[in-house]
PDB file of N, CA and C in Angstrom:
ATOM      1  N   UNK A   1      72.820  87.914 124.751  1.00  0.00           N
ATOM      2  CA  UNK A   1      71.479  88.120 125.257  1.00  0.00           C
ATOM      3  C   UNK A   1      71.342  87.659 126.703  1.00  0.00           C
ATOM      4  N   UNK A   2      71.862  86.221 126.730  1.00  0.00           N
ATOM      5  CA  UNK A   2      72.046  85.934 128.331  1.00  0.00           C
ATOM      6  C   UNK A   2      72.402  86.957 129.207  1.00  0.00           C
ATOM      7  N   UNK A   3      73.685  87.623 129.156  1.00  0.00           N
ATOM      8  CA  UNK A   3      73.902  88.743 130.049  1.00  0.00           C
ATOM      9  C   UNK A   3      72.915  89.502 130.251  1.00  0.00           C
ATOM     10  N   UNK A   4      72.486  90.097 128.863  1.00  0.00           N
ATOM     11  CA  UNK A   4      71.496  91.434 129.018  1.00  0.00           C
ATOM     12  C   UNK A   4      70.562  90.732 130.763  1.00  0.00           C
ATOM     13  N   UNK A   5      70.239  89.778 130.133  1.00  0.00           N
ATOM     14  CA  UNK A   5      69.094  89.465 131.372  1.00  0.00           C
ATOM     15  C   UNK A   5      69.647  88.954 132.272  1.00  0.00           C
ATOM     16  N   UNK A   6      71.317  88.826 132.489  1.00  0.00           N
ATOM     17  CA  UNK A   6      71.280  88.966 133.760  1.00  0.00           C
ATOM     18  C   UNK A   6      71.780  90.132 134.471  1.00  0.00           C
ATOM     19  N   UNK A   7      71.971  90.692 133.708  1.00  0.00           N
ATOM     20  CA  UNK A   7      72.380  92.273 134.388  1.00  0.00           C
ATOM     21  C   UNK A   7      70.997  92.716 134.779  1.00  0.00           C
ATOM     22  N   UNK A   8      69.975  92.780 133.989  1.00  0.00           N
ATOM     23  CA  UNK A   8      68.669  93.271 134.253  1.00  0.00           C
ATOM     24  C   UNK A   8      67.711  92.528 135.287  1.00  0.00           C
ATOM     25  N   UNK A   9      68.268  91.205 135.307  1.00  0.00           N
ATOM     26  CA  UNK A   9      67.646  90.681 136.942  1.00  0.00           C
ATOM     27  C   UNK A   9      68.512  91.076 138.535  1.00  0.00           C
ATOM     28  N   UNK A  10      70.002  91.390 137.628  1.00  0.00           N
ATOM     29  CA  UNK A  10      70.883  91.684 138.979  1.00  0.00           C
ATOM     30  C   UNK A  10      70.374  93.414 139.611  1.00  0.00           C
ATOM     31  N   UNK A  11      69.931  94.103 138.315  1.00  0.00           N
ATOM     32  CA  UNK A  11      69.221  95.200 138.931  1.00  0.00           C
ATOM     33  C   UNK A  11      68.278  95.204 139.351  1.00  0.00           C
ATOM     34  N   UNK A  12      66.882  94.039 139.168  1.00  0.00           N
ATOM     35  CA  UNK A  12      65.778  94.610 139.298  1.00  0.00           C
ATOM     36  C   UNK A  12      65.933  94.280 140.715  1.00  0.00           C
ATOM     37  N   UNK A  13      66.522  92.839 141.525  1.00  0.00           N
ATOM     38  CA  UNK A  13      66.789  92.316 142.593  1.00  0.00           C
ATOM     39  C   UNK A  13      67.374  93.377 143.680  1.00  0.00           C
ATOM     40  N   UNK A  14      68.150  94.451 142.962  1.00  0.00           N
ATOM     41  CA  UNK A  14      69.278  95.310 143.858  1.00  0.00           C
ATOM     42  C   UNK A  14      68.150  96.373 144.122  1.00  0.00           C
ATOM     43  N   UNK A  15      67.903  96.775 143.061  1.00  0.00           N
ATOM     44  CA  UNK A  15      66.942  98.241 143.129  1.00  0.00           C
ATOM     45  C   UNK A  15      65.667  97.713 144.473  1.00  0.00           C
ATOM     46  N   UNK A  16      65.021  96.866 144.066  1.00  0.00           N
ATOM     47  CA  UNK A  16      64.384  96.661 144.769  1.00  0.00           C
ATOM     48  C   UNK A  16      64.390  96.351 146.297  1.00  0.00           C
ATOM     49  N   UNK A  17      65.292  95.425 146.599  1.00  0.00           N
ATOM     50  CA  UNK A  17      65.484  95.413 147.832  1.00  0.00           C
ATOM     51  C   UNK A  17      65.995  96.791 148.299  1.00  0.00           C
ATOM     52  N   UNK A  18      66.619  97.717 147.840  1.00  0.00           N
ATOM     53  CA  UNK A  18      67.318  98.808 147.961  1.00  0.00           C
ATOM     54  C   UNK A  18      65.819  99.931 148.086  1.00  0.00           C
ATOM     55  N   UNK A  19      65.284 100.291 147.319  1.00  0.00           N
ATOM     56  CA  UNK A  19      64.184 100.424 146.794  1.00  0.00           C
ATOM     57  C   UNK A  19      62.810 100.883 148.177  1.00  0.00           C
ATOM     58  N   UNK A  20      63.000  99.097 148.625  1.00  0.00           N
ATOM     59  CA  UNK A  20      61.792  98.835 150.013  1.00  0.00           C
ATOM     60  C   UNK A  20      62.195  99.715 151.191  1.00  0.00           C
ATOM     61  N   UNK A  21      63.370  99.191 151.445  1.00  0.00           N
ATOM     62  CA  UNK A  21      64.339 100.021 152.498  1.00  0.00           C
ATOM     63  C   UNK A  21      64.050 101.455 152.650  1.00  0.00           C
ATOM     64  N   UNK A  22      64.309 102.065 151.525  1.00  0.00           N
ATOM     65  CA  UNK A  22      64.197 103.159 151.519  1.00  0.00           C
ATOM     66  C   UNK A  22      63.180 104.651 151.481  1.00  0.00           C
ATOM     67  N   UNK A  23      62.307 103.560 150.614  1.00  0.00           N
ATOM     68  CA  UNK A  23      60.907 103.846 150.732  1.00  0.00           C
ATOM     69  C   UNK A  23      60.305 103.938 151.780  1.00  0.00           C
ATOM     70  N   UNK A  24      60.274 103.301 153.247  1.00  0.00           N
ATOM     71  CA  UNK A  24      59.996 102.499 154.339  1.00  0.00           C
ATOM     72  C   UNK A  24      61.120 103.529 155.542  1.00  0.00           C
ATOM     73  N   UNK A  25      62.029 104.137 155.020  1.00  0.00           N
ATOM     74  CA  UNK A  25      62.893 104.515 156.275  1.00  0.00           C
ATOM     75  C   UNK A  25      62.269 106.031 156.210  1.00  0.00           C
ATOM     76  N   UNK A  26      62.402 106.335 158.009  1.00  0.00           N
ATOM     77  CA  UNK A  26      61.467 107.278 158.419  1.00  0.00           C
ATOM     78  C   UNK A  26      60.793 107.158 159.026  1.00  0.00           C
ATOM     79  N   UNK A  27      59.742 105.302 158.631  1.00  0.00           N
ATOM     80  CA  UNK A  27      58.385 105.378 158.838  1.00  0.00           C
ATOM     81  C   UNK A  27      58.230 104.251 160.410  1.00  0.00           C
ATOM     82  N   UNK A  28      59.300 103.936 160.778  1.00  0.00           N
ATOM     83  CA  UNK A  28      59.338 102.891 161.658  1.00  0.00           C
ATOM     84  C   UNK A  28      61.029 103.384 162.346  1.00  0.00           C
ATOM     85  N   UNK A  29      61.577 103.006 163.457  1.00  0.00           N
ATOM     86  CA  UNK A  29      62.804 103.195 164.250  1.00  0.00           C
ATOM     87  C   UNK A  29      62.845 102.050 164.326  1.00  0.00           C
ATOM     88  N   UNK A  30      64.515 101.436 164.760  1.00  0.00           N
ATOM     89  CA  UNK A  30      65.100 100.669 165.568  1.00  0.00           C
ATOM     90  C   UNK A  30      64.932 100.437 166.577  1.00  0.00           C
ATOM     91  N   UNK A  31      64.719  99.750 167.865  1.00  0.00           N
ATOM     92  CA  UNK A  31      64.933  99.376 169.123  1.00  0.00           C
ATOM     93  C   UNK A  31      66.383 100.359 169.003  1.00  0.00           C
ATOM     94  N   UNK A  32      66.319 100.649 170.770  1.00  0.00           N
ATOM     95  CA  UNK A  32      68.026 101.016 171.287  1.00  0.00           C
ATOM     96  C   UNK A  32      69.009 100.030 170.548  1.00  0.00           C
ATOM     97  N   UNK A  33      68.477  98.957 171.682  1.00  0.00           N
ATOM     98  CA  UNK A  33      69.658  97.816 171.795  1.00  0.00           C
ATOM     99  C   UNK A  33      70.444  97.446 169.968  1.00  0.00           C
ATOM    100  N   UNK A  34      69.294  97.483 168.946  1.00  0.00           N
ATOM    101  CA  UNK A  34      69.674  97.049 167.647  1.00  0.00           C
ATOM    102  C   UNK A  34      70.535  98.130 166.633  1.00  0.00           C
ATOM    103  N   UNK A  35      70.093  99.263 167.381  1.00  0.00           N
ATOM    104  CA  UNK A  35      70.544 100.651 166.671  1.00  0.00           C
ATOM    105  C   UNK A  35      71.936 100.600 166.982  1.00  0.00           C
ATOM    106  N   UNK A  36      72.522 100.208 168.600  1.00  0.00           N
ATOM    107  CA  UNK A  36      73.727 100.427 168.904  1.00  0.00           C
ATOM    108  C   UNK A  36      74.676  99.105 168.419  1.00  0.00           C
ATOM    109  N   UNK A  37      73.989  97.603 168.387  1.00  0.00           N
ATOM    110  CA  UNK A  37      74.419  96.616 167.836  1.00  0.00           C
ATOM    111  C   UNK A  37      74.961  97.137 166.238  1.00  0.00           C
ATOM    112  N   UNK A  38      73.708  97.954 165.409  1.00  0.00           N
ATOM    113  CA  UNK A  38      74.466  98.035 164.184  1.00  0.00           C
ATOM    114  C   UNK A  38      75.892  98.770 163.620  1.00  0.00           C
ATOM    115  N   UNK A  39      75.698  99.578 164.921  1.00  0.00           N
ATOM    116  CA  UNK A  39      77.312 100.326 164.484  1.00  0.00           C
ATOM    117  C   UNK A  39      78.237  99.410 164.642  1.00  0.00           C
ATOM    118  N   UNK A  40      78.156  98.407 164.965  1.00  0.00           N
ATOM    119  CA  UNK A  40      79.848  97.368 165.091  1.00  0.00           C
ATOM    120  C   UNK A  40      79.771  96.673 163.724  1.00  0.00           C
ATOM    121  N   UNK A  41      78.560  96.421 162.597  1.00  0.00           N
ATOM    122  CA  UNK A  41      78.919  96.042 161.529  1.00  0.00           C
ATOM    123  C   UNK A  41      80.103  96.095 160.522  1.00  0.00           C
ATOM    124  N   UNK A  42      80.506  97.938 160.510  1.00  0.00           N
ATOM    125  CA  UNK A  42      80.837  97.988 159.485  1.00  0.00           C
ATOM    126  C   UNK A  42      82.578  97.708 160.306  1.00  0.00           C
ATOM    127  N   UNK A  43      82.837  97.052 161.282  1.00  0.00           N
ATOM    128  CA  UNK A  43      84.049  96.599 161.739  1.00  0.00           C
ATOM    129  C   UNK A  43      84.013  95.515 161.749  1.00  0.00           C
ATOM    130  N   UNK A  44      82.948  94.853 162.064  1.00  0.00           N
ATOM    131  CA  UNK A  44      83.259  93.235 161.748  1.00  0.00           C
ATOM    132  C   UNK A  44      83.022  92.808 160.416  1.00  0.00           C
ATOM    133  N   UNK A  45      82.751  93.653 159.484  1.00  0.00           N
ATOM    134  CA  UNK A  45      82.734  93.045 158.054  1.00  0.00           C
ATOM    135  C   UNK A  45      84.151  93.531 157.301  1.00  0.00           C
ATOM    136  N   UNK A  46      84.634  94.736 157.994  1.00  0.00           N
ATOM    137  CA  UNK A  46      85.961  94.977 157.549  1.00  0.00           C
ATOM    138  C   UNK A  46      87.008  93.708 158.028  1.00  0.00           C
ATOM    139  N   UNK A  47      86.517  93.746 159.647  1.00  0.00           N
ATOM    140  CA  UNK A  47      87.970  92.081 160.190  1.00  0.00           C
ATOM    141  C   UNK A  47      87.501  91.129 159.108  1.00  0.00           C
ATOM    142  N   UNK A  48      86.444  90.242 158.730  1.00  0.00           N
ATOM    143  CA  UNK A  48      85.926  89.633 158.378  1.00  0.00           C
ATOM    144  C   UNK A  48      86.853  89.710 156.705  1.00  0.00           C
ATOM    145  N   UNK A  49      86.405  90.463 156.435  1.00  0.00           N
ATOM    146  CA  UNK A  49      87.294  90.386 154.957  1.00  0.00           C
ATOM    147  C   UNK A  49      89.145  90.438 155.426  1.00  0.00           C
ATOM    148  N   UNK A  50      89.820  91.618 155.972  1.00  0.00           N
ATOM    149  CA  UNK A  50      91.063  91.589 156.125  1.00  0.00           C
ATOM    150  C   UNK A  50      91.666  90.424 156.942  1.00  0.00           C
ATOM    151  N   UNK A  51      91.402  90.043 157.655  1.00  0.00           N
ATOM    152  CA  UNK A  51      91.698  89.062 158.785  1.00  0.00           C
ATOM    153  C   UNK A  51      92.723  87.802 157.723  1.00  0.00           C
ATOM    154  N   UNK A  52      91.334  86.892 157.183  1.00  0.00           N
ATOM    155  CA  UNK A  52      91.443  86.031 156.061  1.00  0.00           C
ATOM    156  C   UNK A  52      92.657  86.476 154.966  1.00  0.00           C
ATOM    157  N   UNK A  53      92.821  87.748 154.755  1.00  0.00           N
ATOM    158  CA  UNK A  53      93.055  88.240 153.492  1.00  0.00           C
ATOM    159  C   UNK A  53      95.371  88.335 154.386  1.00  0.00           C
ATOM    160  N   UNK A  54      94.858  88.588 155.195  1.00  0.00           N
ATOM    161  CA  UNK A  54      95.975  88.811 155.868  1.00  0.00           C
ATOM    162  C   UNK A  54      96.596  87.505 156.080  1.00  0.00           C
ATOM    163  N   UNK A  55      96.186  86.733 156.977  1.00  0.00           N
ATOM    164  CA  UNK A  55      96.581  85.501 157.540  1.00  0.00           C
ATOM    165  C   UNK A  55      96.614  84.284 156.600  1.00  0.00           C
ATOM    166  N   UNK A  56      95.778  84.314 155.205  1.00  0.00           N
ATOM    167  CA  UNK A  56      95.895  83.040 154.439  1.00  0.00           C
ATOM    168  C   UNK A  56      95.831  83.778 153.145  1.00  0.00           C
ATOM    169  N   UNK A  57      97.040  84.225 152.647  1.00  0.00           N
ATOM    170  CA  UNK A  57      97.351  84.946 151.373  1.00  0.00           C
ATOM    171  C   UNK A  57      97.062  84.105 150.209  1.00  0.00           C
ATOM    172  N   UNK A  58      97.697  82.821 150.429  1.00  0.00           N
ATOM    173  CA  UNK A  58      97.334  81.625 149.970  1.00  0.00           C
ATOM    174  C   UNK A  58      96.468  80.412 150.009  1.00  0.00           C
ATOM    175  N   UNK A  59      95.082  80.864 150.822  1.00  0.00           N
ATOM    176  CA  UNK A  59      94.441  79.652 151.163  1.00  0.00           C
ATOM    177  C   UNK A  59      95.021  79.003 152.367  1.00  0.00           C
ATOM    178  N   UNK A  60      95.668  79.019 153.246  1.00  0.00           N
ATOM    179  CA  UNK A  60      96.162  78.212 153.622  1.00  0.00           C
ATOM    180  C   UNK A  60      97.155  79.352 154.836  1.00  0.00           C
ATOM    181  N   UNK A  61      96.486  78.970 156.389  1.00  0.00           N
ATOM    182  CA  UNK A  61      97.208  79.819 157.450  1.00  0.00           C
ATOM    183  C   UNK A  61      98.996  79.753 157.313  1.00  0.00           C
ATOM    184  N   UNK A  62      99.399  81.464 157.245  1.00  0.00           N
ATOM    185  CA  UNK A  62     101.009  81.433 156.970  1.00  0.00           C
ATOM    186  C   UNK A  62     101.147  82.118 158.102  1.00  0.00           C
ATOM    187  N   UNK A  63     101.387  81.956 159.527  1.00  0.00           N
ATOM    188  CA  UNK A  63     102.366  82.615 160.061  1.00  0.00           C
ATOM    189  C   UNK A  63     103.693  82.645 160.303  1.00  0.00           C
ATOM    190  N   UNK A  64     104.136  83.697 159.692  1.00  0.00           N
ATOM    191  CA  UNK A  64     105.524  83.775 159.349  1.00  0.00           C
ATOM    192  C   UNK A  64     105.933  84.852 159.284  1.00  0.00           C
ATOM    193  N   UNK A  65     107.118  84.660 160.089  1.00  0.00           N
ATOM    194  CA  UNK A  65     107.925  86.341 159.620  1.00  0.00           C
ATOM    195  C   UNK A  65     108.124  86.723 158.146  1.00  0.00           C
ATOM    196  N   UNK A  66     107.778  85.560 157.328  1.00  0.00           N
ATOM    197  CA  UNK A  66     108.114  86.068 155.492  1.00  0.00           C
ATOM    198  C   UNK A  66     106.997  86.341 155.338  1.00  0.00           C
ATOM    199  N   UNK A  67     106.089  86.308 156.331  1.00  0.00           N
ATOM    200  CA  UNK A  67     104.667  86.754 155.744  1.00  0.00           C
ATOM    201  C   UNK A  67     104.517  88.342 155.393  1.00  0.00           C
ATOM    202  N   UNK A  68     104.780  88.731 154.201  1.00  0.00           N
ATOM    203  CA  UNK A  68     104.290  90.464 153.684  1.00  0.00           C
ATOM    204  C   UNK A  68     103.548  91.112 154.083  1.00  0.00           C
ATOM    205  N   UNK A  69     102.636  90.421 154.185  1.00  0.00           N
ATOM    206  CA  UNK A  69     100.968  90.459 154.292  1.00  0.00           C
ATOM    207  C   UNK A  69     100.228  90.752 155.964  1.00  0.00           C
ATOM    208  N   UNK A  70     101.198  90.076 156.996  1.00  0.00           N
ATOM    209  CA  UNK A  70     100.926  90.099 158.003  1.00  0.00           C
ATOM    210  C   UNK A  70     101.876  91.207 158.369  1.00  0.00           C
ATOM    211  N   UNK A  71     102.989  91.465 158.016  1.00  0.00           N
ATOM    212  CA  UNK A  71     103.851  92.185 158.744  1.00  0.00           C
ATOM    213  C   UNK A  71     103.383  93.704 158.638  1.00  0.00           C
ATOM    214  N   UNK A  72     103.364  94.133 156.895  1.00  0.00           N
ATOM    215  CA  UNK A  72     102.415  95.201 156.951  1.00  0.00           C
ATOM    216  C   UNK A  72     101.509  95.456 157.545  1.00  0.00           C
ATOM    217  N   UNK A  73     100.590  94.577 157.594  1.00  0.00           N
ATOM    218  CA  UNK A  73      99.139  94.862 158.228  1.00  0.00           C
ATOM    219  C   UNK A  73      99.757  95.008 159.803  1.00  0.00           C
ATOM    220  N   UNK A  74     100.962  94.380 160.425  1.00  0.00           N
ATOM    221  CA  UNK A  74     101.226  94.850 161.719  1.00  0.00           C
ATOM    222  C   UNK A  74     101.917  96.442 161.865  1.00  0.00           C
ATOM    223  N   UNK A  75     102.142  96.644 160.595  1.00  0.00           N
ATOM    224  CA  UNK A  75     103.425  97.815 160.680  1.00  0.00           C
ATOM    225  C   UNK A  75     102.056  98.940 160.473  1.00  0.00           C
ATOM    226  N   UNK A  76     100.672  98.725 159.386  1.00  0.00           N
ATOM    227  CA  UNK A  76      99.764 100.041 159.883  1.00  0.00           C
ATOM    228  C   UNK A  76      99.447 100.172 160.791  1.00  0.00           C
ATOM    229  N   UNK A  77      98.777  99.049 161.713  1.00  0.00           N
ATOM    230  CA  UNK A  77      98.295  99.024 163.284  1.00  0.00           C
ATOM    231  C   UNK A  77      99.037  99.546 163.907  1.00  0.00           C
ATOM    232  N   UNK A  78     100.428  99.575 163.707  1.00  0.00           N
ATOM    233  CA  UNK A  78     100.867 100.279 164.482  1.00  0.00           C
ATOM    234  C   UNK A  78     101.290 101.865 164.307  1.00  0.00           C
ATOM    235  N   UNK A  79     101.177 101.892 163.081  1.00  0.00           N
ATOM    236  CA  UNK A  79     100.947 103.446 162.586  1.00  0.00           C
ATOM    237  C   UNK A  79      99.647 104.236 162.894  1.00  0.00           C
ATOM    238  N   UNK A  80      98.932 103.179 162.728  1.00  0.00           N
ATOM    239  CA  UNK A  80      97.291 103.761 162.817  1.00  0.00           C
ATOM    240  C   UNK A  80      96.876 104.013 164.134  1.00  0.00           C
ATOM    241  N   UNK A  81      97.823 103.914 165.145  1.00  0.00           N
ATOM    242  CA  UNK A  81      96.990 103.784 166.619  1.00  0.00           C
ATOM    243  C   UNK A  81      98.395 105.018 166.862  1.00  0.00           C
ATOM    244  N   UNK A  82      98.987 105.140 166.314  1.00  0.00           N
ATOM    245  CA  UNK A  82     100.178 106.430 166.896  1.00  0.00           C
ATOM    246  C   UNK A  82      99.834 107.561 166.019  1.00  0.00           C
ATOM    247  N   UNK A  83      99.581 107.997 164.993  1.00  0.00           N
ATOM    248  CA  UNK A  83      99.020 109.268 164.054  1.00  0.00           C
ATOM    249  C   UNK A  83      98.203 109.527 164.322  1.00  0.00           C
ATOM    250  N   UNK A  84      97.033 108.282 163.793  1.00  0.00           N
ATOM    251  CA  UNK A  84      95.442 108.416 164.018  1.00  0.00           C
ATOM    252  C   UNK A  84      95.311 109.454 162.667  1.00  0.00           C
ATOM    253  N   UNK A  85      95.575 108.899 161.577  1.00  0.00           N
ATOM    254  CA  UNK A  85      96.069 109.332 160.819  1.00  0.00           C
ATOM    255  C   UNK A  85      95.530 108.053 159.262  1.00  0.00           C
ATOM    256  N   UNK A  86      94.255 108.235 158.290  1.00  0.00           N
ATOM    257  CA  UNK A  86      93.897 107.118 157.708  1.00  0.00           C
ATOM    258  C   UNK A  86      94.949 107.013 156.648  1.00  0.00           C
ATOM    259  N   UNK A  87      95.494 108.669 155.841  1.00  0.00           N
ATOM    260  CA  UNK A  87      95.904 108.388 154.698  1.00  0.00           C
ATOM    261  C   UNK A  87      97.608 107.913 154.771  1.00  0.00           C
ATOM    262  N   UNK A  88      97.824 108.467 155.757  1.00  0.00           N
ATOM    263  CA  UNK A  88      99.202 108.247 156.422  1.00  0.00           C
ATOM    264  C   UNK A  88      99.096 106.513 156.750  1.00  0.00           C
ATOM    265  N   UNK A  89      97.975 106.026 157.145  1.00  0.00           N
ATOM    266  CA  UNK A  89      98.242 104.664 157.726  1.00  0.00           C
ATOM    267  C   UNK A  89      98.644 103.975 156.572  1.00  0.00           C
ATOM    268  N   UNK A  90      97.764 104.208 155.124  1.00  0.00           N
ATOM    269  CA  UNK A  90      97.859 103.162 154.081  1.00  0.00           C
ATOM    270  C   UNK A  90      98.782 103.374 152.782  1.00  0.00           C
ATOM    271  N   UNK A  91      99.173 104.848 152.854  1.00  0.00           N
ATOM    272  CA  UNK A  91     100.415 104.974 152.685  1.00  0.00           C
ATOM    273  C   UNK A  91     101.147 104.107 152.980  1.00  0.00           C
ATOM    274  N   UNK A  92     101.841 104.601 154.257  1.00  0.00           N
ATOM    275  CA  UNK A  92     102.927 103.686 154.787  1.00  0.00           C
ATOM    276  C   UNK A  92     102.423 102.142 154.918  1.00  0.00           C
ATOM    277  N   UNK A  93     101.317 101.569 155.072  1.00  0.00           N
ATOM    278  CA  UNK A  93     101.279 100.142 154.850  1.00  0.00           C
ATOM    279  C   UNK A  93     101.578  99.610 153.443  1.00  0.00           C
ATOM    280  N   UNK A  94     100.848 100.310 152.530  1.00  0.00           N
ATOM    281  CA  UNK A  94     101.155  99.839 151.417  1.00  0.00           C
ATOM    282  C   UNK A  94     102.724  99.902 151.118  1.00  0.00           C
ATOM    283  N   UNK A  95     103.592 100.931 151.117  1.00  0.00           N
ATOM    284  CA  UNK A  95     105.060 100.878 151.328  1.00  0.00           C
ATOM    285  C   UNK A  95     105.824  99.930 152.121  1.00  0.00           C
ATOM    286  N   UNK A  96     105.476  99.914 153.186  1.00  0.00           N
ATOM    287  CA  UNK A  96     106.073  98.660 153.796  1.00  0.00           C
ATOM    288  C   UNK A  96     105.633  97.506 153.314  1.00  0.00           C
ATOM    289  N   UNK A  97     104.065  96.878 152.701  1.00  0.00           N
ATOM    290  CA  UNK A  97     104.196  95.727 151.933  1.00  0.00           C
ATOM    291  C   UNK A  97     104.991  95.521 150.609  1.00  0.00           C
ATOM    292  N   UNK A  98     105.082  96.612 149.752  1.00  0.00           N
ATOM    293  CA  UNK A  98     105.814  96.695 148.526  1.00  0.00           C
ATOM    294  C   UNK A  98     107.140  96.121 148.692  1.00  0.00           C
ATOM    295  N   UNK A  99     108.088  96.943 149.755  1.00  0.00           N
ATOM    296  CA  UNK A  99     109.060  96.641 150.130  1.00  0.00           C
ATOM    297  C   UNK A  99     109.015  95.102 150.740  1.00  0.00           C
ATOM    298  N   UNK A 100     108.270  94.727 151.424  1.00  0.00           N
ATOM    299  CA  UNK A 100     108.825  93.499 152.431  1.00  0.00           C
ATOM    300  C   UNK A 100     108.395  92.896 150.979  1.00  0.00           C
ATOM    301  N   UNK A 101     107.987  92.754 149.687  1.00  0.00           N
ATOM    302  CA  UNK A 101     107.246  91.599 148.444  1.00  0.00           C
ATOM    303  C   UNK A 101     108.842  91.888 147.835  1.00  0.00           C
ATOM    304  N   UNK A 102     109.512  92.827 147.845  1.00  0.00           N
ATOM    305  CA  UNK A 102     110.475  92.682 147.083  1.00  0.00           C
ATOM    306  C   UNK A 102     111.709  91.968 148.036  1.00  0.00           C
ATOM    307  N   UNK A 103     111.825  92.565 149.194  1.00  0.00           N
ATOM    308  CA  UNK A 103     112.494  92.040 150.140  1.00  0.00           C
ATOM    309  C   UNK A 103     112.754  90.915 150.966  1.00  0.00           C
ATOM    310  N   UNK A 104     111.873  90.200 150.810  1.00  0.00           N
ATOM    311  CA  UNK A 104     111.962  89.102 151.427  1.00  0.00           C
ATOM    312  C   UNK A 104     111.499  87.649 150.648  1.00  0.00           C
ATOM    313  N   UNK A 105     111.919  86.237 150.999  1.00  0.00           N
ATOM    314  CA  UNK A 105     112.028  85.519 149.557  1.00  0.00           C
ATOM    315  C   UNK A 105     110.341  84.507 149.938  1.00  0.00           C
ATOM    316  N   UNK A 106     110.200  84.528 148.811  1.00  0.00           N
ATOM    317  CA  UNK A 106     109.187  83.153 148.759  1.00  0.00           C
ATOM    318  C   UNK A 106     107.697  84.338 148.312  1.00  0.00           C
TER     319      UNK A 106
END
């Protein structure tokens, strides 16, 4: 029963804020300055998650050439800026991490 109600407060909370927003868009604009600020969100919430996810696999900063984690993520960047190419990038990243997890020790 606990769940039930909290699934049903986690919706009424989502819908709603979701809900206002939406109801409300149309009826008011952005400033310039905030409209062009918001397009860099959805890149700093991507570094924001990968960054961490990259650099402390373990809690705890690893730079290291045994690092999997970093090397891939260097080996798409560098795929991703020569193709320009998304499915090709994570392809081959994910392949090159597979390989460097089997390949290399620790």
């Amino acid at each position: 029963m606990n769940e039930l109600l909290l699934i049903a407060g986690m919706f009424i909370v989502t819908f709603g804020v979701r809900y206002i927003l939406w109801g409300s868009a149309g009826r008011f604009r952005f400033p310039p300055w905030l409209s062009d600020a918001l397009g860099f969100v959805p890149a700093a919430v991507l570094t924001a998650i990968i960054v961490p996810a990259v650099l402390m696999p373990q809690g705890e900063l690893w730079l290291s050439a045994a690092n999997p984690y970093m090397l891939a993520a260097m080996a798409s960047l560098v795929i991703s800026l020569w193709k320009n190419n998304l499915l090709l990038t994570i392809v081959f990243g994910m392949t090159v991490f597979m390989l460097l997890r089997v390949l290399l020790p620790g």
